[in-house]
N, C-alpha and C. Protein backbone atom coordinates (compact mmCIF):
# COMPACT_ATOMS: atom_id res chain seq x y z
N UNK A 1 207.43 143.76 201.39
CA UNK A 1 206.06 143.45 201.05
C UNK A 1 205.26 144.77 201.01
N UNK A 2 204.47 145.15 199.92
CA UNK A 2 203.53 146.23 199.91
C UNK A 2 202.31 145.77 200.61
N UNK A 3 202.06 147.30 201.23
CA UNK A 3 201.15 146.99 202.34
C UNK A 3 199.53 146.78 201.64
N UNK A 4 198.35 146.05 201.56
CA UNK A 4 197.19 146.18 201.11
C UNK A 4 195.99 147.18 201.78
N UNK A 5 195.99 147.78 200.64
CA UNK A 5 194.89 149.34 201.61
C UNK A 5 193.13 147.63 202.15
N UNK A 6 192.85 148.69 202.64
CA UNK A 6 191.70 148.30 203.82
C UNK A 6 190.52 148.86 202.85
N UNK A 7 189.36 148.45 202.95
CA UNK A 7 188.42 149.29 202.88
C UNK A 7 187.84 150.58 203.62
N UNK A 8 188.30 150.57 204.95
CA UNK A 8 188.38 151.85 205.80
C UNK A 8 189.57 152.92 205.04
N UNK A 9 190.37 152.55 204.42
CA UNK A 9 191.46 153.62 203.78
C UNK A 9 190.83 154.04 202.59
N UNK A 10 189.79 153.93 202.22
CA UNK A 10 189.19 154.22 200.68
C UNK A 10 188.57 155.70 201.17
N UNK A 11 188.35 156.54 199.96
CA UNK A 11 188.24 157.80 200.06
C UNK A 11 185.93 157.61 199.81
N UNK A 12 185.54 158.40 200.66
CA UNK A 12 183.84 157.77 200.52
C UNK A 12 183.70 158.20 199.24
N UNK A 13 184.15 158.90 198.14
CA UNK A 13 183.78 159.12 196.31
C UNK A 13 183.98 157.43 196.01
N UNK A 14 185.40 157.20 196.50
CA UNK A 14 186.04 155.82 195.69
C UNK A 14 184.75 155.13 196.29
N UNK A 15 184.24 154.60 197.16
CA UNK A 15 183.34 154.00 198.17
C UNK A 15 182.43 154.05 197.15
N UNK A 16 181.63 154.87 196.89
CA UNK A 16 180.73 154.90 195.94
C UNK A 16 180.64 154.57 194.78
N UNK A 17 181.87 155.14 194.23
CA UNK A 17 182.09 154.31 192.82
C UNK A 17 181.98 153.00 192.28
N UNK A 18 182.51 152.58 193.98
CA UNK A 18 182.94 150.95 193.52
C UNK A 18 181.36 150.67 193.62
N UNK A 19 180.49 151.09 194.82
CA UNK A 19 179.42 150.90 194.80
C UNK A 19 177.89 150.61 193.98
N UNK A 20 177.99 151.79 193.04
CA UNK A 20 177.89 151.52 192.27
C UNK A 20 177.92 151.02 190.91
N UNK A 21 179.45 150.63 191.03
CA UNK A 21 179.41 149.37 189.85
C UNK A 21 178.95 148.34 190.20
N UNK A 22 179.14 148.32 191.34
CA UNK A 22 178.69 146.64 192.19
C UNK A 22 176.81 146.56 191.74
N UNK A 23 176.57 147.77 191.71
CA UNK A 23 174.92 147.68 191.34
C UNK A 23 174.42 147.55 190.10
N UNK A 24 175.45 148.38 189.54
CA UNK A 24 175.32 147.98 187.53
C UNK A 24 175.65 146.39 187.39
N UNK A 25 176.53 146.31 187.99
CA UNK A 25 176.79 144.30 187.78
C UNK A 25 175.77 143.85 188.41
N UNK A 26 174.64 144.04 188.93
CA UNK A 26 173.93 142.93 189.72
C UNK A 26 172.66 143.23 188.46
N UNK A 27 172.53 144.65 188.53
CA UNK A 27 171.88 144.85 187.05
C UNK A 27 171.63 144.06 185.72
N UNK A 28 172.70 144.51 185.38
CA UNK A 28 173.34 143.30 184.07
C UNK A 28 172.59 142.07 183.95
N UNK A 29 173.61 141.47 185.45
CA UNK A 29 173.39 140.03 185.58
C UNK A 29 171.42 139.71 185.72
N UNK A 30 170.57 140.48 186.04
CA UNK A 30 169.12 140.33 186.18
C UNK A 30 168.95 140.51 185.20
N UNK A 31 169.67 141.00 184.42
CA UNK A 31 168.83 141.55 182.80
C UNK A 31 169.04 140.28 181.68
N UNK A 32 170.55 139.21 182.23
CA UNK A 32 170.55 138.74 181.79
C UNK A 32 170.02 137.84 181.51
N UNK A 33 169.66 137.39 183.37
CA UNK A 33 168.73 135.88 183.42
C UNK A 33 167.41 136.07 183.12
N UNK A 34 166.88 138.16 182.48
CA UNK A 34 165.70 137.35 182.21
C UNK A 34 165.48 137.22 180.87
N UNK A 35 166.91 137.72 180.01
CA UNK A 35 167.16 137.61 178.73
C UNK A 35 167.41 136.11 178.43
N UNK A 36 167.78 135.27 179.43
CA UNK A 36 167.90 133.76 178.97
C UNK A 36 166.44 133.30 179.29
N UNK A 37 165.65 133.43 180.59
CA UNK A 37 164.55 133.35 180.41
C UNK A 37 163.10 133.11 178.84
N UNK A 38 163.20 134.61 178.61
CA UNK A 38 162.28 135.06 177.40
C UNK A 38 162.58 133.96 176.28
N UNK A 39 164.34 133.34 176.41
CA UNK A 39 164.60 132.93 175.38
C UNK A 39 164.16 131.47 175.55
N UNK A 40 164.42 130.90 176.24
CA UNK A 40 163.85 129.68 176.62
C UNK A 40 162.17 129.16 176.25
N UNK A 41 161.51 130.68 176.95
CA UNK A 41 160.46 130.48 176.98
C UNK A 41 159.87 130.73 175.63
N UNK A 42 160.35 131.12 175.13
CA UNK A 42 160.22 131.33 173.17
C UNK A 42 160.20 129.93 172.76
N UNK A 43 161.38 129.19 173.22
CA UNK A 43 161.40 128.12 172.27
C UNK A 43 159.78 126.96 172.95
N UNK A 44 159.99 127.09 174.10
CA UNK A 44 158.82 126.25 175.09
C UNK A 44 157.71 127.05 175.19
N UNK A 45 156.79 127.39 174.60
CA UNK A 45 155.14 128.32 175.07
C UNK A 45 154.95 128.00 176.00
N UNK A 46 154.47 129.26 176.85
CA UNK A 46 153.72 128.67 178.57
C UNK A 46 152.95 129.72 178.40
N UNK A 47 151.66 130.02 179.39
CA UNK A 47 150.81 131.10 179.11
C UNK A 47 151.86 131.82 179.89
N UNK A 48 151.61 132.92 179.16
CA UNK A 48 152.08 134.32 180.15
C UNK A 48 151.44 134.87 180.85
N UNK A 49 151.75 135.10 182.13
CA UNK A 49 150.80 136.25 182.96
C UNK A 49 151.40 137.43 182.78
N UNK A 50 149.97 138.33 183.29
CA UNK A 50 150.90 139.79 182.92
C UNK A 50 151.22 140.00 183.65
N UNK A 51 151.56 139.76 185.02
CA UNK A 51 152.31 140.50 186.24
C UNK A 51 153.79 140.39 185.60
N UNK A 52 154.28 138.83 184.93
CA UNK A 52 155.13 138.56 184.71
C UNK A 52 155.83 139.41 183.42
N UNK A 53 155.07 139.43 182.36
CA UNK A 53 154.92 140.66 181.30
C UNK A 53 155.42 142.03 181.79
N UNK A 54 154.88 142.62 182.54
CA UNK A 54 154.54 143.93 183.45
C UNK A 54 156.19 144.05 183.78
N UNK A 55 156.53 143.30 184.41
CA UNK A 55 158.15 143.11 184.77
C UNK A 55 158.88 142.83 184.11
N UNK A 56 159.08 142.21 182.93
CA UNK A 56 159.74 142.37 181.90
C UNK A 56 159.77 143.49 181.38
N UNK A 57 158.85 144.02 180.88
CA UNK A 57 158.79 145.49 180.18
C UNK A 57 158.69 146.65 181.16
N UNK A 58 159.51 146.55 182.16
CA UNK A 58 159.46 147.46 183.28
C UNK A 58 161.58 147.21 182.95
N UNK A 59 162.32 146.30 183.34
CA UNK A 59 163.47 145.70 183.39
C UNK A 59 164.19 146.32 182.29
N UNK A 60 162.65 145.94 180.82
CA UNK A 60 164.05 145.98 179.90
C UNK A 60 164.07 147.58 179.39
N UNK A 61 162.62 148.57 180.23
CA UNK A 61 163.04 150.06 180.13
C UNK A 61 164.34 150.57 180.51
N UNK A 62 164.48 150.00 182.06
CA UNK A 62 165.21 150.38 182.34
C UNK A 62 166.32 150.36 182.32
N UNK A 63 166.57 148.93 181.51
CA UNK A 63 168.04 148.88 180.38
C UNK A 63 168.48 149.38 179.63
N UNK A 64 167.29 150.17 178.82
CA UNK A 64 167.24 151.25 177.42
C UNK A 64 167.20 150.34 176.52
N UNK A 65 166.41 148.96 176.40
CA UNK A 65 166.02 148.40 175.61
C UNK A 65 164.59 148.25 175.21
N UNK A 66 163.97 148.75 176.13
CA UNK A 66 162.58 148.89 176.44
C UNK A 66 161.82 149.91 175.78
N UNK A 67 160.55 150.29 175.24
CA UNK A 67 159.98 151.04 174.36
C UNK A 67 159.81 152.11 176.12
């Protein structure tokens, strides 16, 4: 049987790496729900607030979709 490394056997670069993919995926996934969001709310009008606005166009800068 091959032995399974530990997370204590990881080198702290690898540590990080994984780390930050783990943060690009949580990324993503927020960018997505508020990409299903916008879309929803396209088809259904609701007033918009701008706090809510404000955070959208804050999100989708920082996706590089954003002006």
């Amino acid at each position: 049987m091959t032995p399974t490394p530990h997370l204590d056997d990881v080198s702290p670069r690898t540590t990080a790496l994984i780390q930050r993919e783990l943060e690009k995926r949580r990324f993503s996934a927020l960018v997505a729900a508020i990409r299903e969001h916008e879309a929803r709310a396209a088809v259904r009008p609701v007033r918009e607030r701008p706090h809510d606005q404000a955070l959208y166009r804050r999100v989708l800068q920082l996706s590089g979709r954003g002006r």
